[in-house]
Protein backbone atom coordinates (compact mmCIF):
# COMPACT_ATOMS: atom_id res chain seq x y z
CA UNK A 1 46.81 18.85 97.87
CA UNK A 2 47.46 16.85 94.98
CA UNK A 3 50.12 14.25 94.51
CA UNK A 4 52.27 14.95 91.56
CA UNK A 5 52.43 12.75 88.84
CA UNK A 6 55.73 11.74 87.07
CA UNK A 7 55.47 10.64 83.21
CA UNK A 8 55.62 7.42 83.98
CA UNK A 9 52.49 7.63 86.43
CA UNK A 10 50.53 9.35 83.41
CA UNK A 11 51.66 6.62 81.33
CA UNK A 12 50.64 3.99 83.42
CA UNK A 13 47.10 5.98 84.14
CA UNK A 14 46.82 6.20 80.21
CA UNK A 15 47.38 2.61 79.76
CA UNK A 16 44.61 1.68 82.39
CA UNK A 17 42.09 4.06 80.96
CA UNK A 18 42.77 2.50 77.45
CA UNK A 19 42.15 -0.80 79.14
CA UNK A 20 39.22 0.31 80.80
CA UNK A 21 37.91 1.12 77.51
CA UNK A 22 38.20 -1.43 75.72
CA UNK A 23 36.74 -3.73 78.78
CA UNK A 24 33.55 -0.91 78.19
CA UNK A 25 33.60 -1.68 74.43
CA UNK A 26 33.51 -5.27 75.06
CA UNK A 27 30.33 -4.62 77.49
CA UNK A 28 28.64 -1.98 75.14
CA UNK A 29 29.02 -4.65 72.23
CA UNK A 30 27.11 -7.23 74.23
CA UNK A 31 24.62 -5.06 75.27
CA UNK A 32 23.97 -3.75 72.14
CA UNK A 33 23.60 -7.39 70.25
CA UNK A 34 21.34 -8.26 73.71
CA UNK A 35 19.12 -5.66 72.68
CA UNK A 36 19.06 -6.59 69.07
CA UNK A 37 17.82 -10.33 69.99
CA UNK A 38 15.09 -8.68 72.59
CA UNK A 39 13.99 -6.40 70.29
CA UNK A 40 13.68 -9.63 67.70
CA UNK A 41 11.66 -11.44 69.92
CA UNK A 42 9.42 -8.36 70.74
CA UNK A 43 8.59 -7.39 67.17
CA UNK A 44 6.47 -10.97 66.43
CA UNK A 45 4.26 -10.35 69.88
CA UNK A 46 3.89 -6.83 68.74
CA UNK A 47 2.38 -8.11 65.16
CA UNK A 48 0.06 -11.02 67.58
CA UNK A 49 -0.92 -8.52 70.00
CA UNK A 50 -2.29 -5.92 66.69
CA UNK A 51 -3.86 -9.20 65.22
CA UNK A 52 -5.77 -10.02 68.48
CA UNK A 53 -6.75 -6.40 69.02
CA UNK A 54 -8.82 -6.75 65.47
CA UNK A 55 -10.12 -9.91 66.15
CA UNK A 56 -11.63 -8.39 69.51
CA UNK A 57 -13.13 -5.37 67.55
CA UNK A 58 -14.63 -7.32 65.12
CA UNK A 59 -15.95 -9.74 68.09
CA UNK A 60 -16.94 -6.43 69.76
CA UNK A 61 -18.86 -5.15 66.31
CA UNK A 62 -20.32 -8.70 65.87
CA UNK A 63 -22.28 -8.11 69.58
CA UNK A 64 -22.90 -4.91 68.66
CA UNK A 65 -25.09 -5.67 65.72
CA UNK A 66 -25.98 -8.69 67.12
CA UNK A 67 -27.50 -6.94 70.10
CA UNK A 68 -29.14 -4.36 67.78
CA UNK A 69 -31.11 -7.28 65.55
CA UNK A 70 -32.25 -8.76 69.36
CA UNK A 71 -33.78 -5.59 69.75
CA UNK A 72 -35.27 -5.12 66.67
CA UNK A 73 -36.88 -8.97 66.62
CA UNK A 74 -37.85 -8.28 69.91
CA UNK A 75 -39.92 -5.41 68.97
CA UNK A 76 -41.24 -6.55 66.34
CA UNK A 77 -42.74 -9.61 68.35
CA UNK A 78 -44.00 -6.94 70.86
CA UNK A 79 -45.74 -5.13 67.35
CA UNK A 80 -47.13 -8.59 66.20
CA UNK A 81 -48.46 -8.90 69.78
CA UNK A 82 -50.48 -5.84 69.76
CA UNK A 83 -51.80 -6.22 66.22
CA UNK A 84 -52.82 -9.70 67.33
CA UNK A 85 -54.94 -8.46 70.59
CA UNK A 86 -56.09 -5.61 68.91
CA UNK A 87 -57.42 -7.96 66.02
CA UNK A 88 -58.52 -10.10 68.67
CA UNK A 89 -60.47 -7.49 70.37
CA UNK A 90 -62.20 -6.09 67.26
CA UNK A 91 -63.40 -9.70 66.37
CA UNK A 92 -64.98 -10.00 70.04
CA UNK A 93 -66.32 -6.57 69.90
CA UNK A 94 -67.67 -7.43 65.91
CA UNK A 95 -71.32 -9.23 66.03
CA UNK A 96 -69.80 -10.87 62.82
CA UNK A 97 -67.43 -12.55 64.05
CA UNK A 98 -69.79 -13.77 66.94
CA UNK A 99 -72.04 -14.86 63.77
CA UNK A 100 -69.37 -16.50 61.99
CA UNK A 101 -68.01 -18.94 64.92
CA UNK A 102 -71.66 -19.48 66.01
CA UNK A 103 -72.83 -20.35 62.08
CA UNK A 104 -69.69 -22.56 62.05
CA UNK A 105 -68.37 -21.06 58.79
């Protein structure tokens, strides 16, 4: 069963509760300006971490077209290439061009 309590005994367990409460206060006031200065700190990495996400996207883009003009040049070499042995093969196969190196012109 339970003990019972005089008014003094309340008393006393109302005066340690108050205490107790204020000793949370205390703590909840700490913790509260602890998560202020974290929160301080964390906002300036937050604004360095956005800034380095854009520089990687616009490092990422610059490959990207980068990559695409590669392709392109290289294709274009691969064009020049066939025009050039297709050319080449139409002079052998013309009798004027034959004439033309042999004549010296």
């Amino acid at each position: 069963m339970f003990p019972i309590l005089t008014s003094q005994d309340k008393e006393k367990r109302i005066y340690d509760l108050k205490k107790k409460n204020q000793e949370l206060e205390k703590f909840k006031f700490v913790l509260d300006y602890k998560i202020k200065e974290l929160k301080k700190q964390i906002e300036p990495r937050e604004a360095d971490i956005k800034a380095m996400k854009e520089q990687i996207q616009e490092v990422w883009l610059a490959e990207y077209f980068y990559n695409i003009a590669c392709y392109c040049i290289n294709q274009f070499i691969e064009c020049i290439r066939c025009i050039g042995c297709i050319v080449f093969t139409k002079c052998i196969a013309s009798t004027d061009c034959i004439a033309y190196t042999a004549d010296g012109e």
